[in-house]
Protein backbone atom coordinates (compact mmCIF):
# COMPACT_ATOMS: atom_id res chain seq x y z
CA UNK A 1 0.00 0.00 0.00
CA UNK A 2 2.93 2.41 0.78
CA UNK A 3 4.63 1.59 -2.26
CA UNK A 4 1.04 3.09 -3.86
CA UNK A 5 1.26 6.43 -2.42
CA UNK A 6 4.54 6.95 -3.50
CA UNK A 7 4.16 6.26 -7.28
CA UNK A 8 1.22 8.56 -6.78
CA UNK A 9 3.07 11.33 -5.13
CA UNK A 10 5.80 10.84 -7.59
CA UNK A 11 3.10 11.39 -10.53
CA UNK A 12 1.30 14.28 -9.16
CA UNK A 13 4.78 16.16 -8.60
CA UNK A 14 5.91 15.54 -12.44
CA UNK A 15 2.50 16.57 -13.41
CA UNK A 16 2.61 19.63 -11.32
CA UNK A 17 6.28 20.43 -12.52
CA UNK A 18 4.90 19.98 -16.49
CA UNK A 19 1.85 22.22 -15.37
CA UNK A 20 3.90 24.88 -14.03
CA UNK A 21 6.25 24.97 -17.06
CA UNK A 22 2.91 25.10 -19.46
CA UNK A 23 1.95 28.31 -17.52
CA UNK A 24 5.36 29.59 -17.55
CA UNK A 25 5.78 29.44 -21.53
CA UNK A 26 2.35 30.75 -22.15
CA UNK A 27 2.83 33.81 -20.11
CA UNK A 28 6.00 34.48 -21.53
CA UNK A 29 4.27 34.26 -25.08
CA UNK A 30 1.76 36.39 -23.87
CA UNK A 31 4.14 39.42 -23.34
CA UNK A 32 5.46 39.41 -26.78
CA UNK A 33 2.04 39.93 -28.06
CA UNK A 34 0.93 43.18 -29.29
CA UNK A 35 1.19 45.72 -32.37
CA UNK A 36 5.25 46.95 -33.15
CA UNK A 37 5.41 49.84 -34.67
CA UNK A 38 8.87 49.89 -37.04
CA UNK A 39 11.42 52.80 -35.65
CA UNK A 40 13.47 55.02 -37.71
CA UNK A 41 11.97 54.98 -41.09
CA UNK A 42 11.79 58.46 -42.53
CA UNK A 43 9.77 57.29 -46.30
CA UNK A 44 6.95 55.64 -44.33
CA UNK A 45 4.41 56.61 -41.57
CA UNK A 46 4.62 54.26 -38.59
CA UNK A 47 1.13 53.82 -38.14
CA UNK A 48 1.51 52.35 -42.69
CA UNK A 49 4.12 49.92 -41.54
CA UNK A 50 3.70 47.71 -38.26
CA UNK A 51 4.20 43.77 -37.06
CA UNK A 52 1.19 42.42 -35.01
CA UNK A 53 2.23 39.56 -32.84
CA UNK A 54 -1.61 37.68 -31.44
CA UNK A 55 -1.50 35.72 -28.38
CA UNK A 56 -2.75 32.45 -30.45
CA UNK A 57 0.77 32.18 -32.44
CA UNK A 58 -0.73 34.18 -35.66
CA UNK A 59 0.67 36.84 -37.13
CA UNK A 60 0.44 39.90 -39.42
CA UNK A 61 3.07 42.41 -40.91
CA UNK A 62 1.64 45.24 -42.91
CA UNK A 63 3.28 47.71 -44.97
CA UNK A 64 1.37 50.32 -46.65
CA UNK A 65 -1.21 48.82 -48.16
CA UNK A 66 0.39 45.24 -47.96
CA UNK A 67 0.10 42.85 -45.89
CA UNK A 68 1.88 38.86 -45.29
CA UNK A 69 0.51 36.92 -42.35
CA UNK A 70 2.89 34.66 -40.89
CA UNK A 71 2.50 32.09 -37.42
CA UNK A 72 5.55 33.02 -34.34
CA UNK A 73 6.72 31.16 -32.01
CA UNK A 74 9.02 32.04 -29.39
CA UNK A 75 12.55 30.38 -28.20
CA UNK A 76 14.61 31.24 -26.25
CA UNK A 77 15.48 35.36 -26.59
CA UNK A 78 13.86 34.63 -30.26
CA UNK A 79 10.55 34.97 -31.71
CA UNK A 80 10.54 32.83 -34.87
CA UNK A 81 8.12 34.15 -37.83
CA UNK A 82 6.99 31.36 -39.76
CA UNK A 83 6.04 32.48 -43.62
CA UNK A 84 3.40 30.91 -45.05
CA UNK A 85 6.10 30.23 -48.70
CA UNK A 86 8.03 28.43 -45.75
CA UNK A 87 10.63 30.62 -45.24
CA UNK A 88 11.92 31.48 -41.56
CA UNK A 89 12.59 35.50 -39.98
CA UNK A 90 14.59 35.36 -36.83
CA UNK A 91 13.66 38.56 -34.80
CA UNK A 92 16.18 39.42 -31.91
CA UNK A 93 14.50 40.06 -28.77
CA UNK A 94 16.46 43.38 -27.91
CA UNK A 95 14.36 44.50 -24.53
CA UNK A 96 10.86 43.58 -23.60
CA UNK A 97 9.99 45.96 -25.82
CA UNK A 98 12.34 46.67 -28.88
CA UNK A 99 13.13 43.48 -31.45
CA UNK A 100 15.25 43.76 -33.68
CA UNK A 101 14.95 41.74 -37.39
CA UNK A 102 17.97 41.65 -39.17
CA UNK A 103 16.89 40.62 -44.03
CA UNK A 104 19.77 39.47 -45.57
CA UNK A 105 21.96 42.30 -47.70
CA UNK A 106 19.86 44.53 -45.89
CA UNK A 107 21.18 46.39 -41.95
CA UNK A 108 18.55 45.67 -39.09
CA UNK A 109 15.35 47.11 -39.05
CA UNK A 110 13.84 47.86 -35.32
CA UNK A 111 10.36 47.66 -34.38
CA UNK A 112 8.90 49.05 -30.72
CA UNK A 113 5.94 47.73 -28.84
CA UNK A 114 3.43 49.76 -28.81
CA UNK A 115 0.34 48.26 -27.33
């Protein structure tokens, strides 16, 4: 009977440990979401060229009239932007608020949170 317990207590402590890491990740996630607003471009209005980042892992960059919609996911001090052609951004988490996306051939590009 002791022998019992224990595998139980054993299973509810690696199913609290997975919980807590679940809740952990999705949080995090959850403050990377919002509109950034692209800093430093003279040619274009900020409010004509923005990344949204949604809380379910979709995405949408729009540029003027344009617009790609992409899926993110984040790892480590990266948020990933999935294309939907298959290709792969990395974005640079610079500060809670600033990332940073780096095109090939082309110098970085920074875009601030802002909501």
């Amino acid at each position: 009977m002791s022998q019992r317990i224990q595998c139980r207590e054993v299973f509810l402590m690696v199913f609290l440990c997975l919980l807590l890491i679940g809740a952990a990740s999705c949080d995090r996630k959850e403050r990377y979401a919002g509109i950034y607003r692209e800093q430093g471009v003279e040619s274009l209005k900020q409010d004509e060229n923005y990344i949204e980042l949604k809380e379910n892992g979709q995405g949408v960059w729009r540029v003027s009239d344009d617009e790609a919609s992409f899926s993110w996911r984040l790892t480590n001090d990266q948020i990933r932007l999935y294309t939907k052609s298959g290709g792969v951004i990395i974005v640079k988490i610079e500060d809670k608020d600033l990332l940073e996306i780096t095109f090939p051939g082309s110098k970085s590009r920074y875009f601030k949170k802002a909501l």
